[in-house]
Structure formats: C-alpha cells, structure tokens
Protein backbone atom coordinates (compact mmCIF):
# COMPACT_ATOMS: atom_id res chain seq x y z
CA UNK A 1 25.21 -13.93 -20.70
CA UNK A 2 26.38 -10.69 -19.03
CA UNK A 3 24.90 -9.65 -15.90
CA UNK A 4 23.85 -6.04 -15.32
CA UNK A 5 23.95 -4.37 -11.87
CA UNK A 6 20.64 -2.11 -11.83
CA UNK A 7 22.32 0.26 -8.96
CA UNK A 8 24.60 1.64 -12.33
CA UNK A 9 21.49 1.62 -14.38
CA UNK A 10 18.69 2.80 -12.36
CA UNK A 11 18.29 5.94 -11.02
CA UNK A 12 16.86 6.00 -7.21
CA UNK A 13 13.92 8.33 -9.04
CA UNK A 14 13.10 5.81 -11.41
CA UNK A 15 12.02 3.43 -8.51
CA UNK A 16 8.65 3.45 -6.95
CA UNK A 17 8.53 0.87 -3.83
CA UNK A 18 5.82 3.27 -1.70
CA UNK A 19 2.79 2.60 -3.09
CA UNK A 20 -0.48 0.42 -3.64
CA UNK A 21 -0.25 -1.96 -6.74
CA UNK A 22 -1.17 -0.42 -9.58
CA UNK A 23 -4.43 -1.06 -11.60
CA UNK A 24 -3.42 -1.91 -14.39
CA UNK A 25 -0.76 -1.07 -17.55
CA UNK A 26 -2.61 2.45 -17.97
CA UNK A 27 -2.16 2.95 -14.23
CA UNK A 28 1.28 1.91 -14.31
CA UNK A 29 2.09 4.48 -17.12
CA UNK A 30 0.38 6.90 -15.62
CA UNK A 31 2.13 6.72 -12.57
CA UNK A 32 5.87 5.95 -14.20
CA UNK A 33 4.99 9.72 -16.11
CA UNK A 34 4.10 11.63 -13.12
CA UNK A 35 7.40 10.64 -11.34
CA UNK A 36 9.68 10.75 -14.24
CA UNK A 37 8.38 14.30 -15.28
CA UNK A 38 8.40 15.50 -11.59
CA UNK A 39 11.94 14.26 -11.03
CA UNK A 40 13.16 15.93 -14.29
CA UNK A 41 13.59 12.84 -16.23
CA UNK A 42 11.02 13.38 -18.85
CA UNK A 43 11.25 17.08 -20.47
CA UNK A 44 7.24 15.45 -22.75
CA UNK A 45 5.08 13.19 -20.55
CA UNK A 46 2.98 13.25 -23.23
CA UNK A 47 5.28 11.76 -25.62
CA UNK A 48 6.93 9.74 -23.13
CA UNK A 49 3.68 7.82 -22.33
CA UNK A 50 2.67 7.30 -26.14
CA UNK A 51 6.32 5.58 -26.22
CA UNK A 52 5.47 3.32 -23.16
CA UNK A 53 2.29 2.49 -24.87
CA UNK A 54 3.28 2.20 -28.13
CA UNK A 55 6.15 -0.31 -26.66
CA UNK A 56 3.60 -2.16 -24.30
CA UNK A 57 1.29 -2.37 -27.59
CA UNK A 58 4.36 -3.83 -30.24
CA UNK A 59 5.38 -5.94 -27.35
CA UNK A 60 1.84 -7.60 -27.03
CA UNK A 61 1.99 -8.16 -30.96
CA UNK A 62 5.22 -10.11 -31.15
CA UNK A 63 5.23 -11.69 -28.28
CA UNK A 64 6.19 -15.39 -28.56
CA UNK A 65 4.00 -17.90 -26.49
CA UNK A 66 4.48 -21.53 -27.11
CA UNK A 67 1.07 -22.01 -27.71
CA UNK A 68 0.75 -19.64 -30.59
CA UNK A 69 1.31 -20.28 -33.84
CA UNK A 70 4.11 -18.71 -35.58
C-alpha cells in the first residue's frame, strides 16, 4: 500500500485544530465551508456543501458493516 504524506496534500487552511468539537456532520460542513470559502478555496459554498453532503449521504448507503447483509 502506498503511504501518503498529508503535509504535500493538505493545505495549512484546510486544517482546523482551534476549536470546540463540532456538533455534528451538519456542523462539521458548516464549518469546513466557512473556512474553505474564506481562505479562497471554495469559489460556491453552496455547491461545495451539497457535494460534502451528497458524499456523506452515498457514503452512509454503501457502507459495508459486517453485520449487514449484502
């Protein structure tokens, strides 16, 4: 398996270490949003956050648990 080092992936704007846990997945998004549009990273929150939700939605969908059937 190849290893990835997140300092070449990552931007330091893309990490958010100051703050209170977040609520919850909406929370999350919301927050992840804010800072990517403010730091210039997202030119349509608005899209941007239907993709995170639409991608936190398909995830929850397929998902694989071991006690699920297939």
């Amino acid at each position: 398996m190849n290893s990835v080092d997140l300092s070449e992936v990552l931007l330091d704007e893309m990490v958010i270490l100051d703050r209170e846990p977040f609520k919850d997945k909406d929370d999350m998004f919301n927050v992840m949003t804010r800072q990517f549009e403010t730091a210039g990273l997202v030119s349509d929150a608005g899209a941007f956050k239907k993709a995170l939700e639409f991608g936190a939605d398909l995830h929850g969908q397929y998902d694989c648990h071991p006690s699920r059937e297939m």
